[in-house]
C-alpha atoms as a PDB file:
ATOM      1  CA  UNK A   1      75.449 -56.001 -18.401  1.00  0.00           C
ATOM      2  CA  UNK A   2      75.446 -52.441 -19.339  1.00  0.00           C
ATOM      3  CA  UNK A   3      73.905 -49.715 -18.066  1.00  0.00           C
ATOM      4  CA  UNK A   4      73.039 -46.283 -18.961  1.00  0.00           C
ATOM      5  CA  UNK A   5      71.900 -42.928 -17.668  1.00  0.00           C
ATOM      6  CA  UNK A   6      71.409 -39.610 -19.123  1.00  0.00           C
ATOM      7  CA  UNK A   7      71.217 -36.310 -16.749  1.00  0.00           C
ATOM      8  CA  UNK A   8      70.335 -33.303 -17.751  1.00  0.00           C
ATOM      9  CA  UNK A   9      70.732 -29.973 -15.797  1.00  0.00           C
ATOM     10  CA  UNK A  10      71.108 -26.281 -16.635  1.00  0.00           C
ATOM     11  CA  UNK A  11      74.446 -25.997 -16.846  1.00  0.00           C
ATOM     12  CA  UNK A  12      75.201 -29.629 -18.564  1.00  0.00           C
ATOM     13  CA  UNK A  13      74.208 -33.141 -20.039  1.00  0.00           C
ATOM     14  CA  UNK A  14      75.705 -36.087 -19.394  1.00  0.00           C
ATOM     15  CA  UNK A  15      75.789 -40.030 -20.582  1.00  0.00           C
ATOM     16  CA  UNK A  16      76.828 -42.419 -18.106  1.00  0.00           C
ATOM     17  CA  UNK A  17      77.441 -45.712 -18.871  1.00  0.00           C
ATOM     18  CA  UNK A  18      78.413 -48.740 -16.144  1.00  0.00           C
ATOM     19  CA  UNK A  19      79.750 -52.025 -17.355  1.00  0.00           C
ATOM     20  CA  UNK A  20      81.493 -54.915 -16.786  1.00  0.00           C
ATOM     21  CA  UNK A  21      85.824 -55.352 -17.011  1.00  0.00           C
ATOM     22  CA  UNK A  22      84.281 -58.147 -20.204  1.00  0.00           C
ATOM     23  CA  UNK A  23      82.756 -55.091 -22.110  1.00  0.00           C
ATOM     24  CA  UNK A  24      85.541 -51.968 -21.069  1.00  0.00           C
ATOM     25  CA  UNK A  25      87.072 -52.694 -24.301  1.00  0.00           C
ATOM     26  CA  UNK A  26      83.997 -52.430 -26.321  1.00  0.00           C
ATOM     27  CA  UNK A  27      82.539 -49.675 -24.557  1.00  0.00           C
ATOM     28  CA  UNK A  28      85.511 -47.860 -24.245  1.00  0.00           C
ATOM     29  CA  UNK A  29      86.433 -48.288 -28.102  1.00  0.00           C
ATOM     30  CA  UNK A  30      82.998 -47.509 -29.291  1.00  0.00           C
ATOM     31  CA  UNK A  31      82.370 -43.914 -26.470  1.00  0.00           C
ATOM     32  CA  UNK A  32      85.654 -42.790 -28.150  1.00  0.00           C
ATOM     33  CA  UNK A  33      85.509 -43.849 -31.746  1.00  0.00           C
ATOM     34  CA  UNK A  34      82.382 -41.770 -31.627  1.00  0.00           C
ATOM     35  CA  UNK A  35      83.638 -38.360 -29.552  1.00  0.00           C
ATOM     36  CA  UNK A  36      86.503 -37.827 -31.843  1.00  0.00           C
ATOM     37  CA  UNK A  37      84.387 -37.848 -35.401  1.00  0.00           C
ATOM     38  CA  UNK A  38      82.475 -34.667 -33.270  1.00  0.00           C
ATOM     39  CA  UNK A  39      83.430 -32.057 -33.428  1.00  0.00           C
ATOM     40  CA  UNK A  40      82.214 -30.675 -29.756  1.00  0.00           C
ATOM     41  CA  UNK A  41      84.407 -30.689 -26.901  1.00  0.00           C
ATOM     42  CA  UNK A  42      83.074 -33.304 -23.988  1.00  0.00           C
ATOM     43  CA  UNK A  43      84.502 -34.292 -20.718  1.00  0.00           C
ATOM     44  CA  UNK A  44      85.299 -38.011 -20.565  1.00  0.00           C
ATOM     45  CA  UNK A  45      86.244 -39.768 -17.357  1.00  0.00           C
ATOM     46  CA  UNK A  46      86.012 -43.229 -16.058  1.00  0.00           C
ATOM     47  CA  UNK A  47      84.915 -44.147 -12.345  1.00  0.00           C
ATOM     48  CA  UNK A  48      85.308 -47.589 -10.745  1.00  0.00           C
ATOM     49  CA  UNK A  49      82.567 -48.819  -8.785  1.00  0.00           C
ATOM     50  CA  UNK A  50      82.205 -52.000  -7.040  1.00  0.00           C
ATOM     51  CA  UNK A  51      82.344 -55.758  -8.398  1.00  0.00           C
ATOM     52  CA  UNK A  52      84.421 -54.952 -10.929  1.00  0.00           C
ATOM     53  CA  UNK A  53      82.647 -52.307 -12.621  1.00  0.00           C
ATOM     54  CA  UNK A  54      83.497 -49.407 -13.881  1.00  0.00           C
ATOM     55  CA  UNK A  55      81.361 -46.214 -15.237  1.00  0.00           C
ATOM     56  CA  UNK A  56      82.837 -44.239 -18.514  1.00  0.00           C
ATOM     57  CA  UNK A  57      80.825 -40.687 -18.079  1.00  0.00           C
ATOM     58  CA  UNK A  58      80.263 -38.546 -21.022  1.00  0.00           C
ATOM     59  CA  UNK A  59      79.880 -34.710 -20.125  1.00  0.00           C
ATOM     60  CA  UNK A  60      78.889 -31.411 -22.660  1.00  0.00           C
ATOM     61  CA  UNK A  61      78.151 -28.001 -21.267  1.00  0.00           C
ATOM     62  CA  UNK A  62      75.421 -25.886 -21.536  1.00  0.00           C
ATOM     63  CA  UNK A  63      77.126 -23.834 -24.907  1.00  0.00           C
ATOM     64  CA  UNK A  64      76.493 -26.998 -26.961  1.00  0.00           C
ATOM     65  CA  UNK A  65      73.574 -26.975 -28.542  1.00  0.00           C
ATOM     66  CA  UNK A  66      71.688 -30.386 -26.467  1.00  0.00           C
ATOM     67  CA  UNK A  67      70.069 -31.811 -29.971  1.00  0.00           C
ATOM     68  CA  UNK A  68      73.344 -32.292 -31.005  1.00  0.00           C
ATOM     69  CA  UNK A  69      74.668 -33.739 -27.690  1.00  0.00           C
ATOM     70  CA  UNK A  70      71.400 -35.824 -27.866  1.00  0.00           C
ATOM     71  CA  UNK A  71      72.391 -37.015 -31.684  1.00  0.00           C
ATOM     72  CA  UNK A  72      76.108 -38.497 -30.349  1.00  0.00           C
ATOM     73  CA  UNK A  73      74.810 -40.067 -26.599  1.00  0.00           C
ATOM     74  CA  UNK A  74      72.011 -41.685 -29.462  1.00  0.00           C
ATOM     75  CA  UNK A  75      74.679 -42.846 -31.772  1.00  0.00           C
ATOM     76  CA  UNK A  76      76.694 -43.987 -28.710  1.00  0.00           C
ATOM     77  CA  UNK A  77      73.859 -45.895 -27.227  1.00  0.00           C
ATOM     78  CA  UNK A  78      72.689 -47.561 -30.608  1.00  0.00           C
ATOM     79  CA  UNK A  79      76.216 -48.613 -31.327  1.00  0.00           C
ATOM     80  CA  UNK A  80      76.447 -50.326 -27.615  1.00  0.00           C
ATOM     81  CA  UNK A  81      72.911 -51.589 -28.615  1.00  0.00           C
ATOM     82  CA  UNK A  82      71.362 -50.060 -25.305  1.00  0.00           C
ATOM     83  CA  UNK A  83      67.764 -50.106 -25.443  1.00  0.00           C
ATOM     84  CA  UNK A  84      66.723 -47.804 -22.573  1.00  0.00           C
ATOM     85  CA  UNK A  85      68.205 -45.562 -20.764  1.00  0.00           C
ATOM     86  CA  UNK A  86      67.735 -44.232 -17.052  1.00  0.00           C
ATOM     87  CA  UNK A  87      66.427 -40.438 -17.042  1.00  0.00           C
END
């Protein structure tokens, strides 16, 4: 199952998404794919949390215009056919 979450703070936005070690490769493929046809400049890192999960987290800072930011975390989402999203 995947899971996302969007925050949203003064100084930065950020997508996180948790998932299971069956959909790192999809995930993974489909977060970067996505980043590098941008051309902003995000913070990627990866977190391991328990049971086998891991968390890929997304980060732009406050100099990037957030519709744009907001345009890639949608095209991320859509393309790892997440519904909703924690806010």
């Amino acid at each position: 199952m995947i899971d996302a979450e969007i925050k949203s703070e003064e100084k930065y936005i950020k997508l996180a998404i948790a998932y299971d070690k069956e959909e790192k490769e999809k995930v993974c493929f489909e977060v970067e794919n996505i980043i590098k046809r941008k051309q902003e400049t995000s913070d990627v890192h990866m977190i391991k949390i328990k049971d086998g999960r891991e968390v890929i987290v997304v980060e732009y800072c406050s100099s990037i215009d957030r519709r744009e930011v907001g345009k890639i975390f949608e095209e991320i989402l859509c393309q790892l056919n997440i519904k909703k999203c924690i806010n």
